[in-house]
Each structure stands twice: as structure tokens, then as C-alpha cells.
C-alpha atoms as a PDB file:
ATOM      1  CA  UNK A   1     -19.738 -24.436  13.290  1.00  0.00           C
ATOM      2  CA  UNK A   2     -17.366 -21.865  14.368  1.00  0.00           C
ATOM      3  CA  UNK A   3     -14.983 -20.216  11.813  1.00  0.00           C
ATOM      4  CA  UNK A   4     -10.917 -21.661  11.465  1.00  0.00           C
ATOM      5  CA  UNK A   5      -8.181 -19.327  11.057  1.00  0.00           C
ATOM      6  CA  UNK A   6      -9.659 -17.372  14.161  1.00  0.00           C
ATOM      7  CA  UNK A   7      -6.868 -14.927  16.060  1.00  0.00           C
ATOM      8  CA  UNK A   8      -8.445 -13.987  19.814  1.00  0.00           C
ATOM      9  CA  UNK A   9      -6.304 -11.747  21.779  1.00  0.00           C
ATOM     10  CA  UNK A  10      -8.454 -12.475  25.053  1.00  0.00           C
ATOM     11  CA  UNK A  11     -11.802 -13.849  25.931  1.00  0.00           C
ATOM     12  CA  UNK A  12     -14.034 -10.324  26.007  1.00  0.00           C
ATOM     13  CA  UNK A  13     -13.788  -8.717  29.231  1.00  0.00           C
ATOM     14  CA  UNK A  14     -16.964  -8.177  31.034  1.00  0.00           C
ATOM     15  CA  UNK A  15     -17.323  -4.513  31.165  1.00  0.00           C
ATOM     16  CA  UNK A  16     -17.215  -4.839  26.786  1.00  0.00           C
ATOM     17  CA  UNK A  17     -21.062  -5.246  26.327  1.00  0.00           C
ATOM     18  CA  UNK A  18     -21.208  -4.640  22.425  1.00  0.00           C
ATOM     19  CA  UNK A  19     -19.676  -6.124  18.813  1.00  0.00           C
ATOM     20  CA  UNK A  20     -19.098  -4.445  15.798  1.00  0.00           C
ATOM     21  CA  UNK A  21     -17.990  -6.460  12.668  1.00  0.00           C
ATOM     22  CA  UNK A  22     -15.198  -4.062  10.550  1.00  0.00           C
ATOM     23  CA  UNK A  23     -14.735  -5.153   7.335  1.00  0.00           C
ATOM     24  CA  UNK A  24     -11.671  -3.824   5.507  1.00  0.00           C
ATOM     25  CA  UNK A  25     -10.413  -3.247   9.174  1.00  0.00           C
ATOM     26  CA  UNK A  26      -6.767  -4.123   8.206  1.00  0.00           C
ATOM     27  CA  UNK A  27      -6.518  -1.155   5.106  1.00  0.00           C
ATOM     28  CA  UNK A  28      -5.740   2.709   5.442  1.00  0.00           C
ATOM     29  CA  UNK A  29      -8.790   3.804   6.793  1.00  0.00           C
ATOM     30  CA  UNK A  30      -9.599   0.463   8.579  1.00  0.00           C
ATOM     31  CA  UNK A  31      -7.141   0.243  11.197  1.00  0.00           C
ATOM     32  CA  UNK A  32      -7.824   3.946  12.228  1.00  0.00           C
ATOM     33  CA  UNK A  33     -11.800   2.620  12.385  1.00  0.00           C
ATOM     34  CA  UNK A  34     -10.892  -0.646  14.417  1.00  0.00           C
ATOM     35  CA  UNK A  35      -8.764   1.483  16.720  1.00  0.00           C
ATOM     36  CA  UNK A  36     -11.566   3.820  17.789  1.00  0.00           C
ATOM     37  CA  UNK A  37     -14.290   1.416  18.319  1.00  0.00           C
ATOM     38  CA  UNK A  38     -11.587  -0.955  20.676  1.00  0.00           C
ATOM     39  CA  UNK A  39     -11.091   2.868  22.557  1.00  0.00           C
ATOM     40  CA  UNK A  40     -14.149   3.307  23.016  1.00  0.00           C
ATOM     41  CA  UNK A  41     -14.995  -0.105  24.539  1.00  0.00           C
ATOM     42  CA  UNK A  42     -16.347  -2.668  21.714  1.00  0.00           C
ATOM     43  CA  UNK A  43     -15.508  -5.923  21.228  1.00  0.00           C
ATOM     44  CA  UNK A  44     -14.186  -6.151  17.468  1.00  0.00           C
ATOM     45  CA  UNK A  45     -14.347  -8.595  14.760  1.00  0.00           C
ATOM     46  CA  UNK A  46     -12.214  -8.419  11.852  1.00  0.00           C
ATOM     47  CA  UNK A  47     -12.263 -10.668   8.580  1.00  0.00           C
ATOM     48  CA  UNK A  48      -8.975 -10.914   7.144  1.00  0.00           C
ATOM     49  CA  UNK A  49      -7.565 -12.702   3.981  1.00  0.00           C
ATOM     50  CA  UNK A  50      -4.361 -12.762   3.165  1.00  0.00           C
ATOM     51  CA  UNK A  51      -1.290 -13.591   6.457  1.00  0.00           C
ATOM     52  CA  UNK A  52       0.314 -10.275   5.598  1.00  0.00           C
ATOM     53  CA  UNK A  53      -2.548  -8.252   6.567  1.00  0.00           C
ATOM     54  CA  UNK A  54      -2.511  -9.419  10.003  1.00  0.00           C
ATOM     55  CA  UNK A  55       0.464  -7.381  10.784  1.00  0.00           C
ATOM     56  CA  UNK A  56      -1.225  -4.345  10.155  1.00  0.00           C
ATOM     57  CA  UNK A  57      -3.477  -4.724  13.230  1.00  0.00           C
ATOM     58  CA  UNK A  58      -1.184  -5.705  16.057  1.00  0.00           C
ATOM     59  CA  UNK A  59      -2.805  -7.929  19.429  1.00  0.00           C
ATOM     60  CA  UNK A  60      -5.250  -5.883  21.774  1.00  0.00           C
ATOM     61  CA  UNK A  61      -7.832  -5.942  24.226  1.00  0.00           C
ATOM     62  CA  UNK A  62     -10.934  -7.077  22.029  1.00  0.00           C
ATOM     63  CA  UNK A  63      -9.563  -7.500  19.115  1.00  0.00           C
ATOM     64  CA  UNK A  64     -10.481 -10.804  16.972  1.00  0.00           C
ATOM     65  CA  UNK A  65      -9.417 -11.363  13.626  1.00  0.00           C
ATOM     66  CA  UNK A  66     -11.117 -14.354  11.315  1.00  0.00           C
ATOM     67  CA  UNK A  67     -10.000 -15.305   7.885  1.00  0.00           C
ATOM     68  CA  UNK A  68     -12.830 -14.949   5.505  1.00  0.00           C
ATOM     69  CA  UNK A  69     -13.736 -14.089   1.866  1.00  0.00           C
ATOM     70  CA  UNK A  70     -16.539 -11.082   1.565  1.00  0.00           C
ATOM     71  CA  UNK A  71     -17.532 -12.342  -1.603  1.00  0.00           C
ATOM     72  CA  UNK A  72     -18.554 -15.708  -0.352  1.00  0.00           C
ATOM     73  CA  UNK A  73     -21.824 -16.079   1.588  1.00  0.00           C
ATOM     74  CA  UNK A  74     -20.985 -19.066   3.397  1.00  0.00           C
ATOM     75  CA  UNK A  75     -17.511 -17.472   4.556  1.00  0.00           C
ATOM     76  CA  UNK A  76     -19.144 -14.157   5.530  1.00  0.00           C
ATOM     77  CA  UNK A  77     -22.035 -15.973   7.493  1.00  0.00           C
ATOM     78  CA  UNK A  78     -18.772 -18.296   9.311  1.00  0.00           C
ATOM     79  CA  UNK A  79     -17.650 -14.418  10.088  1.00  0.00           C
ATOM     80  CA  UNK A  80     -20.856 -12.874  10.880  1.00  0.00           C
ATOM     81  CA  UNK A  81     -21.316 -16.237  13.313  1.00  0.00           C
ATOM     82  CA  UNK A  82     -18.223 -15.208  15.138  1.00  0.00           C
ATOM     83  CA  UNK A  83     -18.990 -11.571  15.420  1.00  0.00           C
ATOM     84  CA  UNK A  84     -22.289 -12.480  16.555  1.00  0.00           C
ATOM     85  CA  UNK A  85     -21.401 -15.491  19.030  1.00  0.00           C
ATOM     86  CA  UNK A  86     -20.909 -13.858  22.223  1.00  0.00           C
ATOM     87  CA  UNK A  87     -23.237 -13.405  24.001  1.00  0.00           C
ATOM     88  CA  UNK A  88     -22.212 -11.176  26.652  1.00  0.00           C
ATOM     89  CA  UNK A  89     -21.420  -8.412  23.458  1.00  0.00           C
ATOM     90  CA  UNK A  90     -24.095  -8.866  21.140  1.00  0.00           C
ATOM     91  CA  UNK A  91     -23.485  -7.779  17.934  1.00  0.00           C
ATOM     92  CA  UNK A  92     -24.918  -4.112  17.472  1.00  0.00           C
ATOM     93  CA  UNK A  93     -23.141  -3.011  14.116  1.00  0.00           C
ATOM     94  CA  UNK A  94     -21.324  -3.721  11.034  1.00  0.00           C
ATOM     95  CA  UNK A  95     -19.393  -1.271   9.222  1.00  0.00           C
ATOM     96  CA  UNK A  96     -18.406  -2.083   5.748  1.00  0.00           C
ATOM     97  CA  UNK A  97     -14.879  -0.519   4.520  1.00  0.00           C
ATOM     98  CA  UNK A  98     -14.142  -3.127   1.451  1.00  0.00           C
ATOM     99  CA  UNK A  99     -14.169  -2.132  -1.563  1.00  0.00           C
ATOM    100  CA  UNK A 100     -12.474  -0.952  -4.790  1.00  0.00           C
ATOM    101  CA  UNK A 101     -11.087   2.104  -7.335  1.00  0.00           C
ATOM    102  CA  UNK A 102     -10.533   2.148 -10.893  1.00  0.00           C
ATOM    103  CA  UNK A 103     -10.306   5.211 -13.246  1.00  0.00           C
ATOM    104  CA  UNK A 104      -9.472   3.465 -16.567  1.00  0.00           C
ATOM    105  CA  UNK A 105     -10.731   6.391 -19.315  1.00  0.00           C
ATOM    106  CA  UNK A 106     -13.898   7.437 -20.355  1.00  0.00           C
ATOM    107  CA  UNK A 107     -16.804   4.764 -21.033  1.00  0.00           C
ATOM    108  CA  UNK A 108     -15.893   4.534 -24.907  1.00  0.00           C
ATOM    109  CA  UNK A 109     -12.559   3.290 -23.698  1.00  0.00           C
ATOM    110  CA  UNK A 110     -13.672   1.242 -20.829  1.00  0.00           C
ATOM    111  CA  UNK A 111     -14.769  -2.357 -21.022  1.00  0.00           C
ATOM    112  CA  UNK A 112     -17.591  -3.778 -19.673  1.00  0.00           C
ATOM    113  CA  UNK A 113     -15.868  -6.096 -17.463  1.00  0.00           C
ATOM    114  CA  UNK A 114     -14.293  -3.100 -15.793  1.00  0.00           C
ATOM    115  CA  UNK A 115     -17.148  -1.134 -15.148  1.00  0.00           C
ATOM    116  CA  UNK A 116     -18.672  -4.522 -14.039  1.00  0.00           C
ATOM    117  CA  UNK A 117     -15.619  -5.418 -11.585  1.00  0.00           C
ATOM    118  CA  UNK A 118     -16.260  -2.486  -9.781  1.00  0.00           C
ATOM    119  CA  UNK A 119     -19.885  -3.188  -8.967  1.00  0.00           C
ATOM    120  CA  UNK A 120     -18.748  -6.504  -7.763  1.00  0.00           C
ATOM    121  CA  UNK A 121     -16.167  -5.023  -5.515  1.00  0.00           C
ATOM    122  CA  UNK A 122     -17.926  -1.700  -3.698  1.00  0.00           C
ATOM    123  CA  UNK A 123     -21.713  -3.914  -3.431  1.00  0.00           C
ATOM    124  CA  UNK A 124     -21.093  -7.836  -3.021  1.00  0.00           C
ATOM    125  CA  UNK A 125     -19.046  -7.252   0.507  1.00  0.00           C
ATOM    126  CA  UNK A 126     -21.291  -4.818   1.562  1.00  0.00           C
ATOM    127  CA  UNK A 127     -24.595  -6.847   0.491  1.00  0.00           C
ATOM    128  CA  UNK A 128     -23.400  -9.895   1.362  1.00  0.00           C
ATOM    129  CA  UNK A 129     -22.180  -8.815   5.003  1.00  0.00           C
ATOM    130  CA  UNK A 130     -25.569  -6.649   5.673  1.00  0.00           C
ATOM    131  CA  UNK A 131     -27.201  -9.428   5.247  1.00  0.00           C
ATOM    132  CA  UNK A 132     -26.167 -11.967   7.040  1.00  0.00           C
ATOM    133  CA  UNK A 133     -25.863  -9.385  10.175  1.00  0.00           C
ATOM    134  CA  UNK A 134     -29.324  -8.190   9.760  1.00  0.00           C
ATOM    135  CA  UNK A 135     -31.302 -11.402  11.377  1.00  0.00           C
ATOM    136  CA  UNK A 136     -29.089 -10.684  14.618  1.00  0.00           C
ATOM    137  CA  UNK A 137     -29.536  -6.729  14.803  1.00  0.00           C
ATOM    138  CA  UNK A 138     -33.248  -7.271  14.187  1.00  0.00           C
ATOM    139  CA  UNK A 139     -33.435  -9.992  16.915  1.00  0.00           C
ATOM    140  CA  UNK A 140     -32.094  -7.462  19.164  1.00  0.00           C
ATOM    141  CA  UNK A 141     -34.384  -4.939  18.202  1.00  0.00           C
ATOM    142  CA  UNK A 142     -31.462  -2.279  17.647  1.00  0.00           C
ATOM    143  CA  UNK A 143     -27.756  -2.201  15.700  1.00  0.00           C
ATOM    144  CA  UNK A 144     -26.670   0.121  12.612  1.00  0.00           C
ATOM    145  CA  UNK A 145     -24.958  -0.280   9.694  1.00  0.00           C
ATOM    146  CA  UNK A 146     -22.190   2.186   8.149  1.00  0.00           C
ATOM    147  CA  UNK A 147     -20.882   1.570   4.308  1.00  0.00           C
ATOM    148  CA  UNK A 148     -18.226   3.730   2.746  1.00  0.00           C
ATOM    149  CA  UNK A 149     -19.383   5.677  -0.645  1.00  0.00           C
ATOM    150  CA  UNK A 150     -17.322   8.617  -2.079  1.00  0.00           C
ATOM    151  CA  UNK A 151     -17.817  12.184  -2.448  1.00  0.00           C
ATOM    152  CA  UNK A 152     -17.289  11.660  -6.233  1.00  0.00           C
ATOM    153  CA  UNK A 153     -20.317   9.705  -6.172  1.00  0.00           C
ATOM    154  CA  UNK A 154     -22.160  13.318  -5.520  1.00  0.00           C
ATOM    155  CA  UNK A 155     -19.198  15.421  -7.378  1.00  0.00           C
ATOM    156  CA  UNK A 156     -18.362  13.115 -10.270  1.00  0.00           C
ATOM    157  CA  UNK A 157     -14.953  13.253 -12.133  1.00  0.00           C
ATOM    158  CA  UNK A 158     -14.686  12.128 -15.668  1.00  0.00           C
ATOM    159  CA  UNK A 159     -12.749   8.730 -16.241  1.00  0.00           C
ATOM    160  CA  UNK A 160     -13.989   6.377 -13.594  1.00  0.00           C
ATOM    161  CA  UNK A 161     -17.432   5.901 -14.410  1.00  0.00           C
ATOM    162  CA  UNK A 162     -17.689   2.116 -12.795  1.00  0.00           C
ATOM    163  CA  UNK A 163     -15.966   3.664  -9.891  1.00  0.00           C
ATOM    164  CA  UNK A 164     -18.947   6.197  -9.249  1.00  0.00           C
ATOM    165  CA  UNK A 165     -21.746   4.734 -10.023  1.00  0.00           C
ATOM    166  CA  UNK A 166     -21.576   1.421  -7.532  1.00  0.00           C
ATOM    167  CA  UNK A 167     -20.324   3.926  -5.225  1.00  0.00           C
ATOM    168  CA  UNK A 168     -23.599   5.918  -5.751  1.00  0.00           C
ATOM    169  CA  UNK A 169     -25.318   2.365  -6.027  1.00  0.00           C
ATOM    170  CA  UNK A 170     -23.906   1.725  -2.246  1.00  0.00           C
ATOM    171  CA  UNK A 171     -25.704   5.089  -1.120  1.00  0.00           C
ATOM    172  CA  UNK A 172     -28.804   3.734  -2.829  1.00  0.00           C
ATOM    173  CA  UNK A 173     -28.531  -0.027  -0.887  1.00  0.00           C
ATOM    174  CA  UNK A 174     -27.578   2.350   2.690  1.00  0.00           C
ATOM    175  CA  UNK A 175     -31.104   4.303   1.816  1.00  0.00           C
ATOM    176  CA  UNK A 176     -32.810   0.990   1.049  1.00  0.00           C
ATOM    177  CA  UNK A 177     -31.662  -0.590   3.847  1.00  0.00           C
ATOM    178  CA  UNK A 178     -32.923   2.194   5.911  1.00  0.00           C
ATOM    179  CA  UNK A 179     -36.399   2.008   4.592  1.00  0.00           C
ATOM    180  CA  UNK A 180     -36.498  -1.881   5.468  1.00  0.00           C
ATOM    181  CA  UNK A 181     -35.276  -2.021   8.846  1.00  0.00           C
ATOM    182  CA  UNK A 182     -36.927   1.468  10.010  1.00  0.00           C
ATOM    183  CA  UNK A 183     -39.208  -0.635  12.274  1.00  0.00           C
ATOM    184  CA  UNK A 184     -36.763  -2.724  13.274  1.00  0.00           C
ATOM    185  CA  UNK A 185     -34.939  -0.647  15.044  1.00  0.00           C
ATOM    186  CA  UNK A 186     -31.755  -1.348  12.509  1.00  0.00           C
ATOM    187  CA  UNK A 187     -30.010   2.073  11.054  1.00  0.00           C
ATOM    188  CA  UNK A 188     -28.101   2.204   8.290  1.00  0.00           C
ATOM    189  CA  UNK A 189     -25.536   5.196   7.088  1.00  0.00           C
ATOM    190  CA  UNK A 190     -23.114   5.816   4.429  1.00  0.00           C
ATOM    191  CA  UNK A 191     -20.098   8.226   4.878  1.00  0.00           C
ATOM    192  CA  UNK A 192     -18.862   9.916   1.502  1.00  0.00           C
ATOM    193  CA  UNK A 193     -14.925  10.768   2.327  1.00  0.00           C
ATOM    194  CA  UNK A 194     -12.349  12.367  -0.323  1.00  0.00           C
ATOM    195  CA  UNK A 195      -8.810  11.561  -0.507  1.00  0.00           C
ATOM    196  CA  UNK A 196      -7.927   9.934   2.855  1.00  0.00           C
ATOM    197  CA  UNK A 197      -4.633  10.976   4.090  1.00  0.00           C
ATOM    198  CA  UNK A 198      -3.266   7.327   4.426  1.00  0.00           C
ATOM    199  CA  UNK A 199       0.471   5.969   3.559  1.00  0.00           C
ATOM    200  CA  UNK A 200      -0.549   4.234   0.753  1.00  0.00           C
ATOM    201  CA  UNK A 201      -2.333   7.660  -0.885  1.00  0.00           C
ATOM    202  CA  UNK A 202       0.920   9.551   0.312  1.00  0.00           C
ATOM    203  CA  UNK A 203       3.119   7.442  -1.616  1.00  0.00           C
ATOM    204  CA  UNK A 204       1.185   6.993  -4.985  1.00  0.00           C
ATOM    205  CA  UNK A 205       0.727  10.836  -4.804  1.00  0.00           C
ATOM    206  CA  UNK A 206       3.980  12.184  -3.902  1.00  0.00           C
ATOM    207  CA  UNK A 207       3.564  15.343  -5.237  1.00  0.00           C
ATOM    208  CA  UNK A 208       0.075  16.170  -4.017  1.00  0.00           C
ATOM    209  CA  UNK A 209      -0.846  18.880  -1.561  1.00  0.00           C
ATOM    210  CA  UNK A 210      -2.149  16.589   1.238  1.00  0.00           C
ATOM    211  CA  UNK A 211      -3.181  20.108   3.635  1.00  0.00           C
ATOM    212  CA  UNK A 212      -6.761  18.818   2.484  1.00  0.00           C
ATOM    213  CA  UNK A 213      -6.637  15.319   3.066  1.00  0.00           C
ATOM    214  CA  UNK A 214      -8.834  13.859   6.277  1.00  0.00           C
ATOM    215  CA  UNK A 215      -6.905  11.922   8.281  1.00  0.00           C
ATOM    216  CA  UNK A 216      -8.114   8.733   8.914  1.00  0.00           C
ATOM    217  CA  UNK A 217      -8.991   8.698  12.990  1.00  0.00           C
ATOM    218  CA  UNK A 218     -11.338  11.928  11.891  1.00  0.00           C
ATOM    219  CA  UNK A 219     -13.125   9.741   9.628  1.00  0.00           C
ATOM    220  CA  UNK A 220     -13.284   7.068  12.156  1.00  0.00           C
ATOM    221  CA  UNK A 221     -14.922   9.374  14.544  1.00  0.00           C
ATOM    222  CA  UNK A 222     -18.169   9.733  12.187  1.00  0.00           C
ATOM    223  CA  UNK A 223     -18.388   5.777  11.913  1.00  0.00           C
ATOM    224  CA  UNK A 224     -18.169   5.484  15.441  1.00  0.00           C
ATOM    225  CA  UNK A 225     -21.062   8.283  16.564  1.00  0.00           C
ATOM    226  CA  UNK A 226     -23.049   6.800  13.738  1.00  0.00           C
ATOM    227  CA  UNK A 227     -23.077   3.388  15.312  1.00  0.00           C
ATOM    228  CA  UNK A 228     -23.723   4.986  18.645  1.00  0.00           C
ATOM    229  CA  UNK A 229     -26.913   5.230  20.240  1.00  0.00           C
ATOM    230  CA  UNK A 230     -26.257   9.294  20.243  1.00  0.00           C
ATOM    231  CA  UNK A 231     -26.941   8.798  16.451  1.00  0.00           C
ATOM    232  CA  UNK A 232     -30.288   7.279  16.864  1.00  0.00           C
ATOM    233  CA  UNK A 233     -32.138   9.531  15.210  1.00  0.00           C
ATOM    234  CA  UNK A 234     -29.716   9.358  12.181  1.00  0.00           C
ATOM    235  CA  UNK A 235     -30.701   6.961   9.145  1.00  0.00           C
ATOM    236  CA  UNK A 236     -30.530   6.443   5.308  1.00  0.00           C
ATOM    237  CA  UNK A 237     -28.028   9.198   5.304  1.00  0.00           C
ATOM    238  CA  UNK A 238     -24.976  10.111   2.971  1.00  0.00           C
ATOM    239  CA  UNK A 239     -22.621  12.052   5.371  1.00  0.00           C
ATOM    240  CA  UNK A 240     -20.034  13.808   3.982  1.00  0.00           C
ATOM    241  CA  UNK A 241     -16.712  13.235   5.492  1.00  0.00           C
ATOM    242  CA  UNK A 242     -14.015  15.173   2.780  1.00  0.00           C
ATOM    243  CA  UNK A 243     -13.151  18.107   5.041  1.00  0.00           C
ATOM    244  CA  UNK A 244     -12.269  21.168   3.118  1.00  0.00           C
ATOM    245  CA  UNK A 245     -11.354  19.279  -0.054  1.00  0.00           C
END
């Protein structure tokens, strides 16, 4: 059954011969991701799931959106379904951008269901959406994955403990994944940025010195060369992606 709430901006033109599913492609970092992959000639699938996100990613050439909840498996396997239903531009990669950040206090003054939130937030998507797009990239005999960890989850800072450990815990499911789907042909990567120099990071920190900041198309550049077949080689790593901060 095919998805509802599915926004096509053209059938996918015949010299596309490649999907990527970009989850999260609608945020800060997201629409810099889903604008390099369309440049550099994939068909792209994009869940979305609330209307106002939509105008965020304006109509172009290869550019699908879906409405679909990450933390559902039936709604991410209507996505993945999409993503992975044409079959002129097989799906060759998922790259998973959802996910959360809290920084409540120290773990004596943090609550279990905090700490807990965040695993649900930075793992279910990105479990969930692997998942369902592994049984087509290992039919194919070749795709990658990319997930989105942080550098504090190397270079911890105190008072978001739930916030860096599933962040370290997504590393740990990238290196897993790795492992798993070595002879599969399937990579998987996770890129480990800083503060992303976004609008929504330049208003909450008005004040901050944003010289260090990695703008988002930079970051986008790494996801795309790690779902390329130049990055082949290139699995079960944590790339850093935080510039000079």
C-alpha cells in the first residue's frame, strides 16, 4: 500500500538513478543535507510531520515529501516503501538527522524520564528507519547509512548526561551496524558535528561568537561523500564534523 499525505514535485527523471531517504530533512541541518544530495543528482525522500514543516523545503526536481511518524514502525516502513518504490532509483542510502537535546542539570537533578526521553528520541528514528531500509540495501548488494551523533558524545559537558550518552549509544548502533552488514555490502557512518551555524542556534544564542560554527552545506558535504561510492572503503566510523570549535 503506498503511503497518503505524499507531495511529488515530478515523476523522477531518467538520468536520477539513485534514492536516499533524509530524515529530519525539513530542520537546520536537514534542508542544507536534502539540498546537496538533489545537486548532486538523487532522487529524495523526505518524511515530514507536521503542515508547517513543508514550507521549509520548497518544490524541486526530485524532491518527495511523505507524512510519517519515525517512532512508528508501520509509518516508517509506509516511508521506507516510498523511498524504496522506484525502481528506476533504487534506494542506496538513508541518512538519519532526527533527533533530540536536553541539558536539564546534573544526574542528581535529572529524572529518569528525562534521561530516558532522550534515548527514545536520538535511537528509535534511527533504529527504526535502519531497519526497515536494510532488506532493500542488502537486496541490492550495496547502500550506506549516515546517523548524526555529537562531538560531546567524545568531549562530554557536564549537565546533559541523557543527551550524551544515546548520542554515544547512536555511534555504538552506526559501529554495530557496520559489523552486520560488512558482507553485505551495506556501510554505515556517523558524523559527530558541534554547534551548527543554523537560524534557530543564531537566535537562541544571540550573544555567541558563531566564527566557529560549521555551516550547515559543509556538514552536508561529509553526508553526501559518505553515501558515495568514493567512500566505499569508509565504515563503522565516527567522523568528526565541528570545524575548529
Amino acid at each position: 500500500m503506498r503511503p497518503c499525505n505524499v507531495r511529488r514535485v515530478r515523476e523522477t527523471p531518467s538520468d536520477v538513478e539513485r534514492t536516499v531517504l533524509i530524515t529530519g530533512g525539513t530542520g537546520g541541518l536537514g534542508t542544507g543535507v536534502v539540498a546537496r544530495f538533489l545537486a548532486d543528482g538523487w532522487r529524495v525522500v523526505v518524511p515530514w510531520v507536521a503542515e508547517k514543516e513543508l514550507a521549509r523545503l520548497p518544490a524541486r526536481e526530485g524532491l518527495e515529501l511523505v507524512q510519517a511518524d519515525l517512532f512508528e514502525p508501520a509509518s516508517v516502513a509506509q516511508a521506507v516503501e516510498l523511498a524504496a518504490g522506484e525502481s528506476g532509483a533504487p534506494l542506496r542510502g538513508m541518512v538519519n538527522l532526527v533527533g533530540g537535546f536536553s541539558a536539564p542539570g546534573r544526574v542528581h537533578e535529572t529524572p529518569i524520564e528525562e534521561f530516558e526521553t532522550q534515548f527514545r528520541l536520538n535511537l528509535r528514528p534511527a533504529y527504526l528507519c535502519a531497519q526497515a531500509c536494510l532488506p532493500h540495501l542488502i537486496d541490492a548488494g550495496r547502500g550506506a547509512i549516515v546517523c548524526v551523533s555529537t562531538r560531546a558524545a567524545i568531549r562530554p559537558f557536564s549537565g546533559a548526561a541523557g543527551y550524551i550518552a544515546s548520542k554515544r549509544a547512536v555511534i555504538a548502533l552506526v559501529e554495530a551496524l557496520a559489523v552486520e552488514y560488512r558482507d553485505d555490502g551495506v556501510r554505515a557512518n556517523a558524523v559527530l558535528p558541534n554547534v551548527i551555524d543554523t537560524p534557530a542556534n543564531r537566535a537562541s544564542q544571540p550573544d555567541a561568537d558563531t566564527s566557529k560554527w560549521v555551516p550547515p552545506e559543509q556538514i552536508a558535504g561529509v553526508i553526501a561523500f559518505l553515501c558515495s561510492d568514493d567512500a566505499a572503503p569508509t565504515s563503522g566510523a565516527a567522523i568528526p564534523v565541528y570545524g575548529r570549535a
